[in-house]
N, C-alpha and C. Protein backbone atom coordinates (compact mmCIF):
# COMPACT_ATOMS: atom_id res chain seq x y z
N UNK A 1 -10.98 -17.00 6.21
CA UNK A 1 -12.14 -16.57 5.46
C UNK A 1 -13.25 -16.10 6.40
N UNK A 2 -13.20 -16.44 7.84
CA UNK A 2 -14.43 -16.22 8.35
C UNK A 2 -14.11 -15.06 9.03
N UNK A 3 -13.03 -14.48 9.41
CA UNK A 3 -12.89 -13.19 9.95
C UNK A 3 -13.05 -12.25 8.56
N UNK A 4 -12.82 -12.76 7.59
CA UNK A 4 -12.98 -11.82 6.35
C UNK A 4 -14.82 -11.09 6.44
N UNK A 5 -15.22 -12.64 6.36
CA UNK A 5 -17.23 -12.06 6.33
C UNK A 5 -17.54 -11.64 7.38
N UNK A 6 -16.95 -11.64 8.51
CA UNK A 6 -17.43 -11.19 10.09
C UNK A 6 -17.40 -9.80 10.20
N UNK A 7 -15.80 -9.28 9.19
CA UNK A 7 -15.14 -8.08 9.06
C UNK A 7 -16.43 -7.01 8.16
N UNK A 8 -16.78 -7.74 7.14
CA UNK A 8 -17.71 -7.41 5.90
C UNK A 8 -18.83 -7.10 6.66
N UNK A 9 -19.34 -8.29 7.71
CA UNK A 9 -20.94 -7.51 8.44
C UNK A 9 -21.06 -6.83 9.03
N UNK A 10 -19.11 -6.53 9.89
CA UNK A 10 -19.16 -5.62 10.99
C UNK A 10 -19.39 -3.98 10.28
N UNK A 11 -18.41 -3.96 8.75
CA UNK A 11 -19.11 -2.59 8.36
C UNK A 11 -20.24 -2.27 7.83
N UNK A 12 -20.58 -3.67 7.31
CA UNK A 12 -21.97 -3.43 6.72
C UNK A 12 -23.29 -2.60 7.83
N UNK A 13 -22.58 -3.07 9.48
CA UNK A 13 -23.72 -2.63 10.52
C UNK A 13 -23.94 -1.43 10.49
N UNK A 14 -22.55 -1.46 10.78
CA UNK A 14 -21.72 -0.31 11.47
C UNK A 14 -22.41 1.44 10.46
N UNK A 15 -22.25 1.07 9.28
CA UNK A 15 -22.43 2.51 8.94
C UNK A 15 -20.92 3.08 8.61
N UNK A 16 -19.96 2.62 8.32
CA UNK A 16 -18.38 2.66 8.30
C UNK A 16 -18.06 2.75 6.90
N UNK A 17 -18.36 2.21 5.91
CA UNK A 17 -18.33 2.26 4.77
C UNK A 17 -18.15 3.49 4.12
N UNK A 18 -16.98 2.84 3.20
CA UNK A 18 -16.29 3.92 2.35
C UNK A 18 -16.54 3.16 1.02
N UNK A 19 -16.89 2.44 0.91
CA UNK A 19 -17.11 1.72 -0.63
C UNK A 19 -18.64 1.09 -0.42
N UNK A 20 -19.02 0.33 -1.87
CA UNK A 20 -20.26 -0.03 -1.88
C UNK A 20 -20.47 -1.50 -1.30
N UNK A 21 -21.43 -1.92 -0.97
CA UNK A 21 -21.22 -3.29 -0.45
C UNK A 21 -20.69 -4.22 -1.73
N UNK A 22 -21.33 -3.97 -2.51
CA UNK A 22 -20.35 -4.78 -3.63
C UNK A 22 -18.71 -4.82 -3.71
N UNK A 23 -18.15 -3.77 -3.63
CA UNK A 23 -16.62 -4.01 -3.38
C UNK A 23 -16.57 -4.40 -2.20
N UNK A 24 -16.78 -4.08 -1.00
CA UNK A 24 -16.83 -5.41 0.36
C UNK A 24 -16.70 -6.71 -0.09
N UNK A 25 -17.87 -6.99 -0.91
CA UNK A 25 -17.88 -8.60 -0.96
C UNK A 25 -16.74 -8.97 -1.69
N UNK A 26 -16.77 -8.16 -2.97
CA UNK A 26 -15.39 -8.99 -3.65
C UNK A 26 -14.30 -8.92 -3.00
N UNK A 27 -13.94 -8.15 -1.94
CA UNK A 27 -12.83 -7.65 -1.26
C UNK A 27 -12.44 -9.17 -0.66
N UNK A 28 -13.95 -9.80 -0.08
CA UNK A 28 -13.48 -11.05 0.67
C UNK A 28 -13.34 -12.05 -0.06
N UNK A 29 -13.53 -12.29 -1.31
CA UNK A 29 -13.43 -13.49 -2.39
C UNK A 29 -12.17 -13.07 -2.74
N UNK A 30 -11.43 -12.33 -2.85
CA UNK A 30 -10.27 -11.94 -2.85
C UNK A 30 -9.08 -13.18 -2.62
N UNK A 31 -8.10 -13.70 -3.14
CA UNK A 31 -7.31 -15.23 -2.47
C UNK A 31 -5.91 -14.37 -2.03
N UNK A 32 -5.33 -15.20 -1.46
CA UNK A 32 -4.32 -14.64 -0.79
C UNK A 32 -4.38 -14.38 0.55
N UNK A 33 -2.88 -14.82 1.02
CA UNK A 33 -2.74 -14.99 2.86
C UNK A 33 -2.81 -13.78 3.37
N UNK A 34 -3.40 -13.65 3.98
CA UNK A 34 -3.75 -11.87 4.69
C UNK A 34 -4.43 -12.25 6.03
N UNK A 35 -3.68 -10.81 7.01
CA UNK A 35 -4.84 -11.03 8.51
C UNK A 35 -4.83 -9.34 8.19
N UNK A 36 -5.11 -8.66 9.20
CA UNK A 36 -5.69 -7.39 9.23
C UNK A 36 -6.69 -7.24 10.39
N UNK A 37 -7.29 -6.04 10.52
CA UNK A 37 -8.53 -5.40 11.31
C UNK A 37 -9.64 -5.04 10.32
N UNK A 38 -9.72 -4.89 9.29
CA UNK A 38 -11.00 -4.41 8.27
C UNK A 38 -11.12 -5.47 6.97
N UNK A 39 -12.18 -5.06 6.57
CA UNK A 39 -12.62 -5.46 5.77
C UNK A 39 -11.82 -4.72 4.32
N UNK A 40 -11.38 -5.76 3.13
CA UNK A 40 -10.78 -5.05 1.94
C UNK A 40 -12.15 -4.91 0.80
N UNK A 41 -11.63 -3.73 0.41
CA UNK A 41 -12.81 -3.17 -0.50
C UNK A 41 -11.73 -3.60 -1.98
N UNK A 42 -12.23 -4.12 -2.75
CA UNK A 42 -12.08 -4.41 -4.39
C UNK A 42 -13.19 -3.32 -5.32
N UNK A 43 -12.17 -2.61 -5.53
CA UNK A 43 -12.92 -1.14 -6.03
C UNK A 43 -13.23 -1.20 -7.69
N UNK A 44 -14.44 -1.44 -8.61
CA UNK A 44 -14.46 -1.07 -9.54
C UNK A 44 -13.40 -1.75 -11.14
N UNK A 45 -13.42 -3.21 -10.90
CA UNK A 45 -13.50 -3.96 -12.43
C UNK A 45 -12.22 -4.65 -12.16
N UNK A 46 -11.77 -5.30 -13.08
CA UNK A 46 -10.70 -6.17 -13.40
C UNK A 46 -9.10 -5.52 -13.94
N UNK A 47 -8.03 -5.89 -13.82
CA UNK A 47 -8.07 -7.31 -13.43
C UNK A 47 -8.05 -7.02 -11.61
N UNK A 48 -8.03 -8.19 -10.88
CA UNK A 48 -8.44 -8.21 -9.59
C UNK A 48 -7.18 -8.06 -9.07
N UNK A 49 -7.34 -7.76 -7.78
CA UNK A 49 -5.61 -7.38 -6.81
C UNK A 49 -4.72 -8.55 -6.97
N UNK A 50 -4.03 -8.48 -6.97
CA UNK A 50 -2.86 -10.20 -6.66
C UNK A 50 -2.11 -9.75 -5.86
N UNK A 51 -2.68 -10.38 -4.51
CA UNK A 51 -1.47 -10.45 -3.39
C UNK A 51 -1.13 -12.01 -2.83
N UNK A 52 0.10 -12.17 -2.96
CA UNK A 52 0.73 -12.97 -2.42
C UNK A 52 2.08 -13.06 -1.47
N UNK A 53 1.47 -13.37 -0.42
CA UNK A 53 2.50 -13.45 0.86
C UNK A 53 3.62 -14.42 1.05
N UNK A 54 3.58 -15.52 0.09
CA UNK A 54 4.75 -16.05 0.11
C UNK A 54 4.88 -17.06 1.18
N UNK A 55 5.97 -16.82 2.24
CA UNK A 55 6.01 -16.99 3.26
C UNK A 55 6.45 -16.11 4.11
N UNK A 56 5.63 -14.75 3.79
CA UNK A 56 6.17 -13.38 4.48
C UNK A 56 4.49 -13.60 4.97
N UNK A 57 3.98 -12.05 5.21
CA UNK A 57 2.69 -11.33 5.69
C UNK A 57 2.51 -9.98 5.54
N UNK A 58 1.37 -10.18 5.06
CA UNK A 58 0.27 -9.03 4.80
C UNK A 58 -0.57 -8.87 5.97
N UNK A 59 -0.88 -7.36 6.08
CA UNK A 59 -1.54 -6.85 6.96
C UNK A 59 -2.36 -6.12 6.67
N UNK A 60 -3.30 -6.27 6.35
CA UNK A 60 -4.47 -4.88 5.89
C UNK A 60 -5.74 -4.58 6.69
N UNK A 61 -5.86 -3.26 6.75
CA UNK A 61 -6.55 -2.77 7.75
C UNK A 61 -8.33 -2.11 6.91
N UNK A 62 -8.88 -1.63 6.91
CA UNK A 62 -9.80 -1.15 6.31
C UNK A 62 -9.37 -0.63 4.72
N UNK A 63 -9.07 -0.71 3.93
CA UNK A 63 -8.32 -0.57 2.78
C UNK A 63 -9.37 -0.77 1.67
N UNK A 64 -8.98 0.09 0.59
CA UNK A 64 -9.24 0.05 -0.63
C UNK A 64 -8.60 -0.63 -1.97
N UNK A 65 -8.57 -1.25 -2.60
CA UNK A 65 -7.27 -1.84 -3.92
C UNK A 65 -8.18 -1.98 -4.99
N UNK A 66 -7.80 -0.60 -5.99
CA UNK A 66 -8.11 -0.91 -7.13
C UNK A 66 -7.54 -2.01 -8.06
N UNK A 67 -8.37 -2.18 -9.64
CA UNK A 67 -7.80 -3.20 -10.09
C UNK A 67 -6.16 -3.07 -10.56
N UNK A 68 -5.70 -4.36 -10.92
CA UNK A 68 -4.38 -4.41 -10.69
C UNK A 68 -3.31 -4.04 -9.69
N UNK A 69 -3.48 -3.63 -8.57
CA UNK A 69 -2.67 -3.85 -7.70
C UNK A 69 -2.45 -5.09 -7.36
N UNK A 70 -0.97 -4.97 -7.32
CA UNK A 70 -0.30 -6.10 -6.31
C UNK A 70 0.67 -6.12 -5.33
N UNK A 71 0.33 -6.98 -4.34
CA UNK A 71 0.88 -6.98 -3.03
C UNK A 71 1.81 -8.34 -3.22
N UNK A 72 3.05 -8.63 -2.75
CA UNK A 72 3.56 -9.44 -3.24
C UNK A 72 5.35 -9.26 -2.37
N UNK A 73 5.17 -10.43 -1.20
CA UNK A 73 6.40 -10.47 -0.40
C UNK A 73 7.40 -11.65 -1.13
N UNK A 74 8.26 -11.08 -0.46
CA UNK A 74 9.61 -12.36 -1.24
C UNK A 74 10.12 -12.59 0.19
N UNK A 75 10.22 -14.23 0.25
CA UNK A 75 11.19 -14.62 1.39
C UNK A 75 10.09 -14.42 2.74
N UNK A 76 10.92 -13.94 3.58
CA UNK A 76 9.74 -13.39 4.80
C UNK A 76 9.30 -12.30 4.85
N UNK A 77 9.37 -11.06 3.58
CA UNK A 77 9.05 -9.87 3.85
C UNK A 77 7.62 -9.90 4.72
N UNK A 78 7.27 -8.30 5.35
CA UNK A 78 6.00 -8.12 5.49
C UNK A 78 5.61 -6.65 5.03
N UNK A 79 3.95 -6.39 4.55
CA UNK A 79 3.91 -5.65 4.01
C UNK A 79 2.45 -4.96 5.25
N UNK A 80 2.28 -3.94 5.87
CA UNK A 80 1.09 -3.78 6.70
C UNK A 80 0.53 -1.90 6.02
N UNK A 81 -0.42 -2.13 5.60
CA UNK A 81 -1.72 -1.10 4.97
C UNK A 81 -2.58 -0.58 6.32
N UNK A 82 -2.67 0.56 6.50
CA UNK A 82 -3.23 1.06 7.56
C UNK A 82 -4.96 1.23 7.39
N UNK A 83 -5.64 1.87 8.37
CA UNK A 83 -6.67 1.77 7.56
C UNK A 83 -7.44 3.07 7.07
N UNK A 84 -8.28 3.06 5.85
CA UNK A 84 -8.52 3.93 4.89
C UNK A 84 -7.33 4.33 4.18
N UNK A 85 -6.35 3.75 3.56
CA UNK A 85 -5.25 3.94 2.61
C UNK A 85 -5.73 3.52 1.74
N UNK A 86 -6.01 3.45 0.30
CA UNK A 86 -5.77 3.05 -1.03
C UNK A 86 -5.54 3.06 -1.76
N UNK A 87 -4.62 1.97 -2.64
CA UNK A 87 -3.88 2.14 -3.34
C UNK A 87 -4.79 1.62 -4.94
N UNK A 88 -4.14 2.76 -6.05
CA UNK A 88 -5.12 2.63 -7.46
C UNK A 88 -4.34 2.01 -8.20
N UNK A 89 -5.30 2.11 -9.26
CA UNK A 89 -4.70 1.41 -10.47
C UNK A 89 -3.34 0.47 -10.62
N UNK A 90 -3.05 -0.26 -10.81
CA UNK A 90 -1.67 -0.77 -10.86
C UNK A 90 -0.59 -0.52 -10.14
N UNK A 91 -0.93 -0.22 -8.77
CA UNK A 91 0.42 0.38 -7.91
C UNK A 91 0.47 -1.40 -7.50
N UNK A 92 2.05 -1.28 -7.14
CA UNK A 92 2.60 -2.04 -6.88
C UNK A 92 3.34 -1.98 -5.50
N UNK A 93 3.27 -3.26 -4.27
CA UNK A 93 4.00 -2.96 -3.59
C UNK A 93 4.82 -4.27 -3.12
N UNK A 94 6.39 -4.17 -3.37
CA UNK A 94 6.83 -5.45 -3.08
C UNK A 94 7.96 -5.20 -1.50
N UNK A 95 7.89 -6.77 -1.55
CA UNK A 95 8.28 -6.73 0.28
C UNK A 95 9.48 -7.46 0.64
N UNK A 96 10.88 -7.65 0.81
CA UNK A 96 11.57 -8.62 1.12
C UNK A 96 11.97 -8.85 2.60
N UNK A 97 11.45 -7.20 3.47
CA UNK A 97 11.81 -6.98 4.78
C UNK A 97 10.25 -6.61 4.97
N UNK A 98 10.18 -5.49 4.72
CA UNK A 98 9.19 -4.48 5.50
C UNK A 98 8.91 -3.29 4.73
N UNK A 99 7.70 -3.55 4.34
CA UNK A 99 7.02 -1.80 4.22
C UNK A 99 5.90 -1.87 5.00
N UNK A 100 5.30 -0.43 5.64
CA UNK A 100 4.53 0.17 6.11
C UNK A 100 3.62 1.51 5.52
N UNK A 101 2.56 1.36 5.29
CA UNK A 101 1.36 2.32 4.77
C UNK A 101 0.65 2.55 6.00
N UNK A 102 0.63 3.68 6.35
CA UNK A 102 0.17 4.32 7.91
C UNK A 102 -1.41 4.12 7.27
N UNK A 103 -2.10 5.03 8.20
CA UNK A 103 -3.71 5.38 7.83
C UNK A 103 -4.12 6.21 6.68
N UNK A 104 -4.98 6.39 5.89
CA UNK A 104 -5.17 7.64 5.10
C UNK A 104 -4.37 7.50 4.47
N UNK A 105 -3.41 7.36 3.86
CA UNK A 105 -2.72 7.21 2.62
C UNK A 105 -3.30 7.33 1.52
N UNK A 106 -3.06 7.65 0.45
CA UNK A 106 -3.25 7.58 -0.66
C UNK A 106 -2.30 7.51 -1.96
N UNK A 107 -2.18 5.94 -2.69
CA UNK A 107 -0.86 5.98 -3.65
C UNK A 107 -2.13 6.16 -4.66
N UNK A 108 -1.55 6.50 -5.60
CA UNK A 108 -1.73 7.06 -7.25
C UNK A 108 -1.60 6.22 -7.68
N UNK A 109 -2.10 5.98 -9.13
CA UNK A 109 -1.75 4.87 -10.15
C UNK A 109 -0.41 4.33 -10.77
N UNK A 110 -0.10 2.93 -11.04
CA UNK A 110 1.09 2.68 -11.45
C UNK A 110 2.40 3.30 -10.45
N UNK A 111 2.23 3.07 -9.20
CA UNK A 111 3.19 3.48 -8.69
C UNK A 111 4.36 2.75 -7.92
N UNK A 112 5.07 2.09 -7.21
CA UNK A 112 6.06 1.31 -7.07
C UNK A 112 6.46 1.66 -5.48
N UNK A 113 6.46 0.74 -4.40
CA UNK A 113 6.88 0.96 -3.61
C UNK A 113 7.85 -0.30 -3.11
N UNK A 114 8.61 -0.45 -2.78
CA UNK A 114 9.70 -1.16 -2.89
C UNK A 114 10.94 -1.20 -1.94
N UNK A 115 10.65 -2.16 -1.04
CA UNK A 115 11.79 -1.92 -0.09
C UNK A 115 13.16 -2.33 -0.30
N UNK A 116 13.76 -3.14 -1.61
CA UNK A 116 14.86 -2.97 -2.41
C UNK A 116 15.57 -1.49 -2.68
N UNK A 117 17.05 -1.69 -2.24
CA UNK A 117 17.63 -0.57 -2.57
C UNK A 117 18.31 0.17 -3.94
N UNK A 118 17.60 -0.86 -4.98
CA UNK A 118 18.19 -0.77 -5.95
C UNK A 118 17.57 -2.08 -6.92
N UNK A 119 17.19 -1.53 -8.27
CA UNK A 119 16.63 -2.31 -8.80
C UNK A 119 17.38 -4.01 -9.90
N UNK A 120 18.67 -3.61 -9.13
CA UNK A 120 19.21 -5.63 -9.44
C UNK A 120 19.17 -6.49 -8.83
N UNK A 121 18.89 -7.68 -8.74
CA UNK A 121 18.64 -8.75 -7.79
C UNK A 121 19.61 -8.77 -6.23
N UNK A 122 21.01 -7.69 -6.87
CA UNK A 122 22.09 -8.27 -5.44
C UNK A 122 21.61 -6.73 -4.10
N UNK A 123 20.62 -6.27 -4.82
CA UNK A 123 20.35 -5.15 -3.63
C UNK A 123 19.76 -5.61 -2.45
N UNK A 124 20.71 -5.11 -1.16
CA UNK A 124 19.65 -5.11 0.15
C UNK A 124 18.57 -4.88 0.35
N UNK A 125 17.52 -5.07 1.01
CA UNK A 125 16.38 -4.86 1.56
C UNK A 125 16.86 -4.02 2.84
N UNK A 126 15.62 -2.78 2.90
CA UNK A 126 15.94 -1.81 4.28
C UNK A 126 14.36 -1.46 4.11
N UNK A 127 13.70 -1.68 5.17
CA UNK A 127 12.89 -1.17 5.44
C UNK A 127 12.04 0.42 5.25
N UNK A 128 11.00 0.56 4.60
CA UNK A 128 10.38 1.59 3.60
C UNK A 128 9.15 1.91 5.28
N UNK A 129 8.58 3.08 5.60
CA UNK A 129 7.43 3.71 6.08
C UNK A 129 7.19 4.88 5.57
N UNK A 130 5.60 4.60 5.31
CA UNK A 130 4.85 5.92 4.98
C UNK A 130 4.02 5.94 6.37
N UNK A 131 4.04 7.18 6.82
CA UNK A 131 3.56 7.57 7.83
C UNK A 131 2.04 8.37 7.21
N UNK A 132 1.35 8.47 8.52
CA UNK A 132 -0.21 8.73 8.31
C UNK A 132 -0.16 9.84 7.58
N UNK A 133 -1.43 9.64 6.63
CA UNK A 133 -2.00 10.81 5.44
C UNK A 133 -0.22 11.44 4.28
N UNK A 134 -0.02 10.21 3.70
CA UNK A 134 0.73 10.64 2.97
C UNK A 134 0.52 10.13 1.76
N UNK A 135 0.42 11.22 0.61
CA UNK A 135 -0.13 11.51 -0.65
C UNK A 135 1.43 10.68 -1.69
N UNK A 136 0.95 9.60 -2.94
CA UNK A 136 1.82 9.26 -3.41
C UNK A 136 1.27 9.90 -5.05
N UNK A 137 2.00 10.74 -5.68
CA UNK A 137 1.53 10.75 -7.20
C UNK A 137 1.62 9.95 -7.75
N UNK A 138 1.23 10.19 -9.24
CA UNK A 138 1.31 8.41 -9.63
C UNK A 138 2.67 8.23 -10.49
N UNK A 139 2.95 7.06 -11.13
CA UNK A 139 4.57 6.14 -11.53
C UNK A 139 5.61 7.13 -10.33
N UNK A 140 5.05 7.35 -9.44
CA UNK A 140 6.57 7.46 -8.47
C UNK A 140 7.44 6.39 -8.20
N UNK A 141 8.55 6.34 -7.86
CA UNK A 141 9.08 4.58 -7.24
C UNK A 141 9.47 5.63 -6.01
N UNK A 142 9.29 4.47 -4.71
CA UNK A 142 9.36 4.77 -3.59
C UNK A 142 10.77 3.70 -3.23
N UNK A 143 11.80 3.90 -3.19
CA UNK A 143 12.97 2.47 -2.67
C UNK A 143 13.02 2.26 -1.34
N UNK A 144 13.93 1.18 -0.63
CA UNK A 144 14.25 0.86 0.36
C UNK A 144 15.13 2.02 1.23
N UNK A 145 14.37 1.84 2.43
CA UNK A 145 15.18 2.87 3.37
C UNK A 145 14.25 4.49 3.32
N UNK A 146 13.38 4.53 2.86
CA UNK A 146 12.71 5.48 2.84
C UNK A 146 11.54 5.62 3.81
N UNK A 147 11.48 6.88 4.33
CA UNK A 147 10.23 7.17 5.40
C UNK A 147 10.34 8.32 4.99
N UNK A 148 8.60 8.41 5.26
CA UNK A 148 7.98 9.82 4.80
C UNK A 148 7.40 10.19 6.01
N UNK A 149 7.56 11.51 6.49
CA UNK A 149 7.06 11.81 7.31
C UNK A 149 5.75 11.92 7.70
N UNK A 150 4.82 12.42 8.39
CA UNK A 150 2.98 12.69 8.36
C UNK A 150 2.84 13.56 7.84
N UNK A 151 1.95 13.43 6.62
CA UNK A 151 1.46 14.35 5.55
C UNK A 151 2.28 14.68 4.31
N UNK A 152 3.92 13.97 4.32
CA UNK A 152 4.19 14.28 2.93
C UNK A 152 3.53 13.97 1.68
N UNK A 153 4.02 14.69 0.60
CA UNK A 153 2.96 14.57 -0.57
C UNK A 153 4.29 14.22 -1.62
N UNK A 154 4.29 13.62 -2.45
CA UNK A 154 5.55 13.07 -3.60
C UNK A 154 4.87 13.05 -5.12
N UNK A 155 5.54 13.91 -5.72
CA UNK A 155 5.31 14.23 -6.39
C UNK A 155 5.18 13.20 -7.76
N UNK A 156 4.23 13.39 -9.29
CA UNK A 156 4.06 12.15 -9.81
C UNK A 156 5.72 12.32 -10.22
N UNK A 157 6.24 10.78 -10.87
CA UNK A 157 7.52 10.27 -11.38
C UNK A 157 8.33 10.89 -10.95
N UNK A 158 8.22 10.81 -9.61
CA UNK A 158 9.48 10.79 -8.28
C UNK A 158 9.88 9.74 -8.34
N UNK A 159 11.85 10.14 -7.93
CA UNK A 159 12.09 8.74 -7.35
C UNK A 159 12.83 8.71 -5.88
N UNK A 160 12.48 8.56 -5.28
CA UNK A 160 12.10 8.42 -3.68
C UNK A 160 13.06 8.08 -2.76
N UNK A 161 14.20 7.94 -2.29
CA UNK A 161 15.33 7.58 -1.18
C UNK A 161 15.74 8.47 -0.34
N UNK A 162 15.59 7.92 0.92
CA UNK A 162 15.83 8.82 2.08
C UNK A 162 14.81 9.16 2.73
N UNK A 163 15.08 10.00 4.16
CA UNK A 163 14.28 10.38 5.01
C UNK A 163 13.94 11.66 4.95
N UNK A 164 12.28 11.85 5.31
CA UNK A 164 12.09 13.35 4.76
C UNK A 164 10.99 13.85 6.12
N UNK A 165 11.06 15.32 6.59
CA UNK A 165 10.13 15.28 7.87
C UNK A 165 8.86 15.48 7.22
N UNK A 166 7.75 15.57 8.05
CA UNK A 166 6.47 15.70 8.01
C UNK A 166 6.27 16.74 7.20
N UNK A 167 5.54 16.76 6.26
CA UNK A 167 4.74 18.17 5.88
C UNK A 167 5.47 18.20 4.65
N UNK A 168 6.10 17.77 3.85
CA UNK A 168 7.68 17.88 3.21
C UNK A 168 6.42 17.83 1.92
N UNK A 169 6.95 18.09 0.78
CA UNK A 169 6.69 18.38 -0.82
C UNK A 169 7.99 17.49 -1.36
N UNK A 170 7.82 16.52 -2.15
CA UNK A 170 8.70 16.04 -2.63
C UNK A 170 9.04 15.88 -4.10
N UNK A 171 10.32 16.14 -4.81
CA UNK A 171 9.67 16.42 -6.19
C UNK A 171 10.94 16.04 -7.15
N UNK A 172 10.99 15.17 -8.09
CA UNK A 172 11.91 15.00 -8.49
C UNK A 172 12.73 13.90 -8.47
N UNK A 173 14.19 13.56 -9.40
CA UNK A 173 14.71 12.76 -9.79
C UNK A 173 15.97 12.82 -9.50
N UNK A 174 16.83 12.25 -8.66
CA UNK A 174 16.30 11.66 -7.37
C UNK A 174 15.68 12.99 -6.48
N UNK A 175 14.37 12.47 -5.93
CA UNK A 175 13.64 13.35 -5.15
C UNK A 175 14.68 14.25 -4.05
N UNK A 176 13.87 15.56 -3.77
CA UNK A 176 14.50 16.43 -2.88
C UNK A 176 13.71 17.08 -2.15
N UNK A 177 13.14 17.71 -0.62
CA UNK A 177 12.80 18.78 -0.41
C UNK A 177 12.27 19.58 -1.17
N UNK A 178 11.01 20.39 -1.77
CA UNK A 178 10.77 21.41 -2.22
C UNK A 178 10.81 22.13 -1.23
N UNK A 179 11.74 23.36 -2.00
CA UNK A 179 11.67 24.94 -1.24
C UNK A 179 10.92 25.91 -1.55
């Protein structure tokens, strides 16, 4: 808790701020096991984020979380948010290995990121990265084993598997390359 308010005065000095001091503060009343480098901003009403680490870890860096998001590892997953990424409305991100949210990110509402390869209990976990400044539309599902390159953009109610390079347009069911 005390690196949380230390985090909160350092932007409050600083001039760094991307949200109002009011979402700062709630950011740090916030419950749940988390370390990080920034301060979390709680953007604008209820219900409040629910993250729970389990006996995995969260990592969040200067970040935004509108209401209803949840962060939420199984087992030892870990889940690490870069900083200035935020995720809206009801996106969801669950962890049994590893996901990664580079810097600048931006997920959309109701969206699903998920390092499960498949949505029945007997699916592997494979590790998910979004690389810096990559745009998520919203109800996309993002699955296990997926990396996005820097700057891909995914289109809304995509569904997401595989590796795609930088710059990529993604669109579709199961997602592909736009040409």
């Amino acid at each position: 808790m005390k690196q949380r308010v230390l985090s909160f005065l350092r932007v409050l000095r600083s001039g760094e701020r991307n949200y109002s001091p009011v979402a700062y503060l709630l950011g740090v009343l916030l419950p749940g096991r988390r370390t990080g480098s920034g301060p979390v901003a709680w953007v604008r009403g209820w219900p409040r984020p629910d993250i729970r680490a389990g006996h995995g870890r969260i990592e969040l860096g200067h970040v935004g979380l509108y209401p209803g998001v949840r962060l939420h590892c199984r087992g030892d997953g870990r889940i690490a948010v870069g900083d200035g990424t935020f995720l809206n409305r009801q996106a969801r991100v669950f962890s049994g290995q590893a996901v990664r949210l580079g810097r600048n990110c931006m997920v959309s509402w109701q969206t699903i990121i998920t390092d499960a390869t498949g949505f029945d209990a007997a699916s592997p976990f494979v590790p998910v990265v979004l690389e810096d400044e990559v745009w998520v539309g919203s109800r996309a599902v993002i699955l296990g084993g997926t990396v996005l390159g820097r700057g891909c953009v995914v289109a809304a109610g995509s569904v997401v598997q595989g590796e795609f390079p930088a710059g990529s347009i993604i669109a579709g069911k199961a997602a592909q390359v736009a040409t």
